[in-house]
PDB file of N, CA and C in Angstrom:
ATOM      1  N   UNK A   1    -139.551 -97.092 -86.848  1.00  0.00           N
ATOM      2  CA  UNK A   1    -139.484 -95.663 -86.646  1.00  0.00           C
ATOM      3  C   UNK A   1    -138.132 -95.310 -86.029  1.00  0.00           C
ATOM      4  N   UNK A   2    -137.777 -94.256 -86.577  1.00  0.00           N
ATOM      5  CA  UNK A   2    -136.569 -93.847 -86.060  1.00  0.00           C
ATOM      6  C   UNK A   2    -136.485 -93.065 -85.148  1.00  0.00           C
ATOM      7  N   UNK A   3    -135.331 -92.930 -83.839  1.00  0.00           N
ATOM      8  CA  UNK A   3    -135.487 -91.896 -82.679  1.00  0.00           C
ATOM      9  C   UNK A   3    -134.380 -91.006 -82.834  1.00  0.00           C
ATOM     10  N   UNK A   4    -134.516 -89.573 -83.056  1.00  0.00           N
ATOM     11  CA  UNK A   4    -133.357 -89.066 -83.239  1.00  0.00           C
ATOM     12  C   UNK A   4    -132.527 -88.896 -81.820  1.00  0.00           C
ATOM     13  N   UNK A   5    -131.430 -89.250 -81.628  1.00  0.00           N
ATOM     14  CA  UNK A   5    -130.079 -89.662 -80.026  1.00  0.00           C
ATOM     15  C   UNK A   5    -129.832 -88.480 -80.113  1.00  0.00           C
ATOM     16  N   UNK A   6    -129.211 -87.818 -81.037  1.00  0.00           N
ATOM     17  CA  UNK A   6    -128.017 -86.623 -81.070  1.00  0.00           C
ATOM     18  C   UNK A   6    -127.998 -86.332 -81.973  1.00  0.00           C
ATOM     19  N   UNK A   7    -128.186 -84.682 -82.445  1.00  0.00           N
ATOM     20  CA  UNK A   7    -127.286 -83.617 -83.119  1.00  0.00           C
ATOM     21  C   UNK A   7    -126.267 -83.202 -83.300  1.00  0.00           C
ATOM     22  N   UNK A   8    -125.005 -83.427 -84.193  1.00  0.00           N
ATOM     23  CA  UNK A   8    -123.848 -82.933 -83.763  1.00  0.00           C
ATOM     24  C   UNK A   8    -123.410 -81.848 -84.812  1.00  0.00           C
ATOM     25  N   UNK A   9    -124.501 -81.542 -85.391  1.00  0.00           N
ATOM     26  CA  UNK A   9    -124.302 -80.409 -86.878  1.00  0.00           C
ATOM     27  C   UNK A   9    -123.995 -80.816 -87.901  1.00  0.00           C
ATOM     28  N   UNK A  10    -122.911 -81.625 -87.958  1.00  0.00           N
ATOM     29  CA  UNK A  10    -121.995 -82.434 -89.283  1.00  0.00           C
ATOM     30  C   UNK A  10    -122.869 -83.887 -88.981  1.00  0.00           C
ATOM     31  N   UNK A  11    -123.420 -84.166 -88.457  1.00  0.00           N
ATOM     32  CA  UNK A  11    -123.997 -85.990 -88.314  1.00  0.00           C
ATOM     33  C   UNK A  11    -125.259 -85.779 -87.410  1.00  0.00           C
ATOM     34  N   UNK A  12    -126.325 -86.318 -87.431  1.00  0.00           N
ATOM     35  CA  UNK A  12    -127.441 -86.951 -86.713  1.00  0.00           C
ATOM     36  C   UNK A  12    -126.948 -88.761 -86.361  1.00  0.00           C
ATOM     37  N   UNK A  13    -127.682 -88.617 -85.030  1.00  0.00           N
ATOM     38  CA  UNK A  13    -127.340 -90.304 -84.876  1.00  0.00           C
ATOM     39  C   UNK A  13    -129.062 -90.464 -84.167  1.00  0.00           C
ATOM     40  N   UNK A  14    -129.641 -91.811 -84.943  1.00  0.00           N
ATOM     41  CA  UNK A  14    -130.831 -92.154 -84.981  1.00  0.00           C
ATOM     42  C   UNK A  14    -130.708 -93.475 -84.337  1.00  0.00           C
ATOM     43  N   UNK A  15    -131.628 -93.962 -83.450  1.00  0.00           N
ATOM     44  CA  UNK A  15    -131.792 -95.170 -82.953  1.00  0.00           C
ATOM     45  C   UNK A  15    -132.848 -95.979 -83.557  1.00  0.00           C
ATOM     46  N   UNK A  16    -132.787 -97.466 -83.577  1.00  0.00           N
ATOM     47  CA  UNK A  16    -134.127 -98.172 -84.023  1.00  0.00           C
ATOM     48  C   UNK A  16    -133.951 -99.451 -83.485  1.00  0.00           C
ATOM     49  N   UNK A  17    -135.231-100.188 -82.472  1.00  0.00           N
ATOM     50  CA  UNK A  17    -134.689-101.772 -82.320  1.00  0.00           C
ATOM     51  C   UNK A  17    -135.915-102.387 -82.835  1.00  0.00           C
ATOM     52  N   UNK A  18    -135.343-103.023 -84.065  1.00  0.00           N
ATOM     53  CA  UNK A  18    -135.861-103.865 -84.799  1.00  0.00           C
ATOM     54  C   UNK A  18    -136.262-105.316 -84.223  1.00  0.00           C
ATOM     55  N   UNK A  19    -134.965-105.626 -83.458  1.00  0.00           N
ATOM     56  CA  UNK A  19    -134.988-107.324 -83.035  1.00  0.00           C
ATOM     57  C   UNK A  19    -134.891-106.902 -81.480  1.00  0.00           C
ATOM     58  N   UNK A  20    -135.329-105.672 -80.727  1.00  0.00           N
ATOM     59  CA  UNK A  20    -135.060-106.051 -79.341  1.00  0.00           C
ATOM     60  C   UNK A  20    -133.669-105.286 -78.675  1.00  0.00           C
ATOM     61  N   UNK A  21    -133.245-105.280 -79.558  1.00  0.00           N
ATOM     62  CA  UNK A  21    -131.724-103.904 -79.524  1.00  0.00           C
ATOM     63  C   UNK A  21    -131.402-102.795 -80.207  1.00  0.00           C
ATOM     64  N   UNK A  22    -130.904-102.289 -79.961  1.00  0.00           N
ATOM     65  CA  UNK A  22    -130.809-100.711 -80.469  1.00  0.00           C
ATOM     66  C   UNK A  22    -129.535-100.703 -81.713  1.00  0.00           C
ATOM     67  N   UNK A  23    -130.650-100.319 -82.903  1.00  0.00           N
ATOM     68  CA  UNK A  23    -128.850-100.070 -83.791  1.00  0.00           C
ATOM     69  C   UNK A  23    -128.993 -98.509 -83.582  1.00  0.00           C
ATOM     70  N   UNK A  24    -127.844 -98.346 -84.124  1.00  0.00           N
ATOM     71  CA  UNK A  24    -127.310 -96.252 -84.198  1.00  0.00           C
ATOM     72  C   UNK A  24    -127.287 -96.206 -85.675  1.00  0.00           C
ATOM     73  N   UNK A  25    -128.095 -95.234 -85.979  1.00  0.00           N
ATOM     74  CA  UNK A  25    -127.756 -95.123 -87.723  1.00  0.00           C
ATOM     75  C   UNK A  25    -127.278 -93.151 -87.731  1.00  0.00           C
ATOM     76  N   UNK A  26    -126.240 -93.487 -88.581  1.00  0.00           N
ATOM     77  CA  UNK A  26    -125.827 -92.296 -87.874  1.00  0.00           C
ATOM     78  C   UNK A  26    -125.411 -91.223 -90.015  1.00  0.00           C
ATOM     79  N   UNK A  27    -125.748 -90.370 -89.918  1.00  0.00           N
ATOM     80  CA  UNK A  27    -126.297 -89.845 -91.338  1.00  0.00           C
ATOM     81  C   UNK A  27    -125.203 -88.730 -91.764  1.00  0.00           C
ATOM     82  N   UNK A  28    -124.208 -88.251 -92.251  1.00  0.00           N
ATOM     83  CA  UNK A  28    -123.484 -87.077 -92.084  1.00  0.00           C
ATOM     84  C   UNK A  28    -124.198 -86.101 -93.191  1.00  0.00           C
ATOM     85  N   UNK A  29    -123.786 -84.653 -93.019  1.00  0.00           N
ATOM     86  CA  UNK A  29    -124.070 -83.959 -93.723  1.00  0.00           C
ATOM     87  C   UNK A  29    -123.712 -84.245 -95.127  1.00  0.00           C
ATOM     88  N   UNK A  30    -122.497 -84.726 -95.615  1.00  0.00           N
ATOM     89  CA  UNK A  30    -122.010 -84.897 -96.725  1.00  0.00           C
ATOM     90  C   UNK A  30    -122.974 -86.082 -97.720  1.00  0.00           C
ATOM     91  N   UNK A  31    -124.052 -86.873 -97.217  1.00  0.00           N
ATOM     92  CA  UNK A  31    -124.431 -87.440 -97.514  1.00  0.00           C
ATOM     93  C   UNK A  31    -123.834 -89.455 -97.046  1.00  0.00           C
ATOM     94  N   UNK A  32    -122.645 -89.737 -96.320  1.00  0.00           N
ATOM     95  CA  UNK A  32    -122.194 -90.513 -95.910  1.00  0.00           C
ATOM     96  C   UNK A  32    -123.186 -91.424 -94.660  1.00  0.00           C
ATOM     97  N   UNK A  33    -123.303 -92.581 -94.736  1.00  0.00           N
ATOM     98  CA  UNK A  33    -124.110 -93.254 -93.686  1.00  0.00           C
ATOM     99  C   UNK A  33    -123.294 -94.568 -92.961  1.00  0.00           C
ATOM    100  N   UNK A  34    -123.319 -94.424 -91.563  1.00  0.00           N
ATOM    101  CA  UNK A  34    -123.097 -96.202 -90.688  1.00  0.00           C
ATOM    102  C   UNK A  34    -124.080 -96.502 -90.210  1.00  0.00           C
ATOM    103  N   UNK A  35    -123.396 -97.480 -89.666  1.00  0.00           N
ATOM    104  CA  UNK A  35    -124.428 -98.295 -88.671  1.00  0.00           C
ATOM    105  C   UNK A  35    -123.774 -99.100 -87.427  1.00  0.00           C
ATOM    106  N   UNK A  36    -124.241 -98.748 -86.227  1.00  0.00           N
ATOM    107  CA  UNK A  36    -123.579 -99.275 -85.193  1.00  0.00           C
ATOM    108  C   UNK A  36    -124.800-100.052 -84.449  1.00  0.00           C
ATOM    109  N   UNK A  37    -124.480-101.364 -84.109  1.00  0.00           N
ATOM    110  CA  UNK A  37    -124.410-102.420 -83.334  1.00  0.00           C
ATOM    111  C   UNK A  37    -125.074-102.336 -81.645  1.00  0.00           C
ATOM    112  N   UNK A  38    -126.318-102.408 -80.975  1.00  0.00           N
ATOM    113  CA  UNK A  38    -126.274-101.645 -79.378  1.00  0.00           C
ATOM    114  C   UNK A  38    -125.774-102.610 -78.952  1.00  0.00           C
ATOM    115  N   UNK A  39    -125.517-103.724 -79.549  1.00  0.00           N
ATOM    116  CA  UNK A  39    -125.167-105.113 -78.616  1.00  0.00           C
ATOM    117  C   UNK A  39    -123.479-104.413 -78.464  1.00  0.00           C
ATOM    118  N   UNK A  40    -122.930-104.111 -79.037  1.00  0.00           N
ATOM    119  CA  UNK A  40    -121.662-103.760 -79.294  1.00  0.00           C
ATOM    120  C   UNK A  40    -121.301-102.380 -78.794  1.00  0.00           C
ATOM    121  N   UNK A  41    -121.910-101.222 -79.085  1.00  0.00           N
ATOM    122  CA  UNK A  41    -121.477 -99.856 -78.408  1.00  0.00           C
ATOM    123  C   UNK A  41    -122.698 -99.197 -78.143  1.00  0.00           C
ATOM    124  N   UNK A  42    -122.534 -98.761 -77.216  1.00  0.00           N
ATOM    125  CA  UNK A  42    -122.963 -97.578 -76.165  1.00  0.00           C
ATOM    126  C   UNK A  42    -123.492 -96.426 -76.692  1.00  0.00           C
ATOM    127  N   UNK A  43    -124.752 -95.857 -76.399  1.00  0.00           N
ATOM    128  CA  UNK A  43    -124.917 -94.590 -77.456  1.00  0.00           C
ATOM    129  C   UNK A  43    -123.610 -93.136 -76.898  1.00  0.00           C
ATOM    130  N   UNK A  44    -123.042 -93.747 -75.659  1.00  0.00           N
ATOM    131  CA  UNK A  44    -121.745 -92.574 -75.633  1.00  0.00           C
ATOM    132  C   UNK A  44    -120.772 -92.714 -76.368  1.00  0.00           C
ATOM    133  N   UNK A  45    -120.154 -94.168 -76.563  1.00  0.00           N
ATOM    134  CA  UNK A  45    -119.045 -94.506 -77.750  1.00  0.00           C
ATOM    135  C   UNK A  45    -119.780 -94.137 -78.780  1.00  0.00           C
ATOM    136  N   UNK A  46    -120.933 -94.486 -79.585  1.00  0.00           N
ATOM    137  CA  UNK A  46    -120.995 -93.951 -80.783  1.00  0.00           C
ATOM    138  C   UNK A  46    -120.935 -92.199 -80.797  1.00  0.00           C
ATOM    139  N   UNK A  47    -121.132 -91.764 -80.074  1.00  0.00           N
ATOM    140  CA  UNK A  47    -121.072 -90.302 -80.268  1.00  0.00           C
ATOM    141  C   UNK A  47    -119.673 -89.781 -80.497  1.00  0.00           C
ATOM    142  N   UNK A  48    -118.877 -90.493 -79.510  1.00  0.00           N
ATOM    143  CA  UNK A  48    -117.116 -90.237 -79.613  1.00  0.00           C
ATOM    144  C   UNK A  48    -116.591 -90.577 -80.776  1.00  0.00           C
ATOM    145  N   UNK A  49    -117.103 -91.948 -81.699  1.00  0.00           N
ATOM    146  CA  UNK A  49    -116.574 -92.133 -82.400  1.00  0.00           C
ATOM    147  C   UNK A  49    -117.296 -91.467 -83.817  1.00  0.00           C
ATOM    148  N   UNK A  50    -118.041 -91.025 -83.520  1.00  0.00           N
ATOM    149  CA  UNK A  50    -119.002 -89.685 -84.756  1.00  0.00           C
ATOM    150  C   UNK A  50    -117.841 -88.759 -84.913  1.00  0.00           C
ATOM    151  N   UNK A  51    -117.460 -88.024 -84.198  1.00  0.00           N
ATOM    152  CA  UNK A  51    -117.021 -86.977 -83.479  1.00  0.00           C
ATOM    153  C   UNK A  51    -115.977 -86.895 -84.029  1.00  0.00           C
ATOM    154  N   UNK A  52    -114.582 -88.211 -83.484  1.00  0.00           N
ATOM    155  CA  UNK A  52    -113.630 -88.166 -84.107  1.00  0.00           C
ATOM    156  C   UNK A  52    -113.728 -88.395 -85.419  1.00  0.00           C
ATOM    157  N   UNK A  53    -114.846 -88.979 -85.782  1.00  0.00           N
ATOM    158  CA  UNK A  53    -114.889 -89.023 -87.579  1.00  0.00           C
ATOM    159  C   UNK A  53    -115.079 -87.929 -88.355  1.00  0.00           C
ATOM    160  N   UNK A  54    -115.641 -86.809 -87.485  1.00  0.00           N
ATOM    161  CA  UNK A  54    -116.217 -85.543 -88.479  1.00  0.00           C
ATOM    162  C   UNK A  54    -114.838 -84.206 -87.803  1.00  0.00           C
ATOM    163  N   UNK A  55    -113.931 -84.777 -86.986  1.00  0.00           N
ATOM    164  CA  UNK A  55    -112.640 -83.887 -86.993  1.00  0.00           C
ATOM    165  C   UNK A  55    -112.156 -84.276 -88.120  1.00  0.00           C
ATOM    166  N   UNK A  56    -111.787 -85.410 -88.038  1.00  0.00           N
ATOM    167  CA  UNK A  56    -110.568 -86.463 -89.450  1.00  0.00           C
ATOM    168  C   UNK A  56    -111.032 -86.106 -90.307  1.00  0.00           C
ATOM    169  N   UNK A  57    -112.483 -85.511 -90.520  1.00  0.00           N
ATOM    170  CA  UNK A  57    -112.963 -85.369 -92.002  1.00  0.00           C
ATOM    171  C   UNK A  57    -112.230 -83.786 -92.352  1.00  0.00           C
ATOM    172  N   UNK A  58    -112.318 -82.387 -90.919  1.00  0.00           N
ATOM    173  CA  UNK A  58    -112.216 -81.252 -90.916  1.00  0.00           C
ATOM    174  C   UNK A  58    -110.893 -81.222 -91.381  1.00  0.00           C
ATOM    175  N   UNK A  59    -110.309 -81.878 -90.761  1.00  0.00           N
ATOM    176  CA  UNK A  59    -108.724 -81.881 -91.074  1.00  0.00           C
ATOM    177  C   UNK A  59    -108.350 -81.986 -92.205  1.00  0.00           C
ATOM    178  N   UNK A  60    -108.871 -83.527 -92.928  1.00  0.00           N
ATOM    179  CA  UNK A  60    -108.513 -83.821 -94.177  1.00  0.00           C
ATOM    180  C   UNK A  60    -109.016 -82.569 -95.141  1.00  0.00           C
ATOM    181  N   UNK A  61    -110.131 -81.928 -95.154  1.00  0.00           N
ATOM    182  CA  UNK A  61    -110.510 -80.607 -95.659  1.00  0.00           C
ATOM    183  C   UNK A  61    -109.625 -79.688 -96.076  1.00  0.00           C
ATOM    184  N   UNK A  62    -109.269 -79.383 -95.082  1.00  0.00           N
ATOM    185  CA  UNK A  62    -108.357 -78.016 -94.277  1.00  0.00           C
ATOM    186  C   UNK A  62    -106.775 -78.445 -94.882  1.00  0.00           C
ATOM    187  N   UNK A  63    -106.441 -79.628 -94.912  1.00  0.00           N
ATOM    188  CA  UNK A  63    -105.003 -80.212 -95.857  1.00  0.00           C
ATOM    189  C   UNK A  63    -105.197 -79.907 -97.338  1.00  0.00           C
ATOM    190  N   UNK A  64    -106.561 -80.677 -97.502  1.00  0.00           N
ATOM    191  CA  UNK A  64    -106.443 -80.758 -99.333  1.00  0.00           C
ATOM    192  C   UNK A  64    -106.868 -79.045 -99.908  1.00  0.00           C
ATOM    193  N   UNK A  65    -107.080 -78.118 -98.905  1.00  0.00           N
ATOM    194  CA  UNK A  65    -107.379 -76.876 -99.312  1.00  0.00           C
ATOM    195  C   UNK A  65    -106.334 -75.830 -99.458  1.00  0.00           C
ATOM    196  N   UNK A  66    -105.247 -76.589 -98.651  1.00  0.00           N
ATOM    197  CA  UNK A  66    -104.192 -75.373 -98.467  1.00  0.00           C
ATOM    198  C   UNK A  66    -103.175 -74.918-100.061  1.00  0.00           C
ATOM    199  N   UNK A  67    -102.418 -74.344-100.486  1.00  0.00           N
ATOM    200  CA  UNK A  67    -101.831 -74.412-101.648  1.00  0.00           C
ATOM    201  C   UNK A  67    -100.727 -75.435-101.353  1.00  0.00           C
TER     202      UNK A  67
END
């Protein structure tokens, strides 16, 4: 079963420990999916690094839109 962590509008990040640890499955609006590691990051690093992923995405947007 999945626990939903965080809302961030552009991404949900879901928790699940299968073996005893927590992975982050984290879903974007665009249809894009990861997966982060609890042995490895923090549910605060994964949020930071959501975050900066769905600016880099705004940006890249906002470039390929301009004339």
């Amino acid at each position: 079963m999945r626990l939903l962590e965080e809302n961030l509008g552009d991404a949900r990040i879901f928790s699940t420990r299968p073996f005893g640890y927590k992975r982050y499955h984290v879903e974007y609006t665009n249809g894009d999916r990861q997966m982060f590691s609890g042995l490895r990051y923090s549910k605060d690093r994964v949020i930071e690094l959501v975050e900066k992923k769905i600016d880099r995405d705004k940006k890249e947007k906002n470039n390929t839109c301009a004339p």
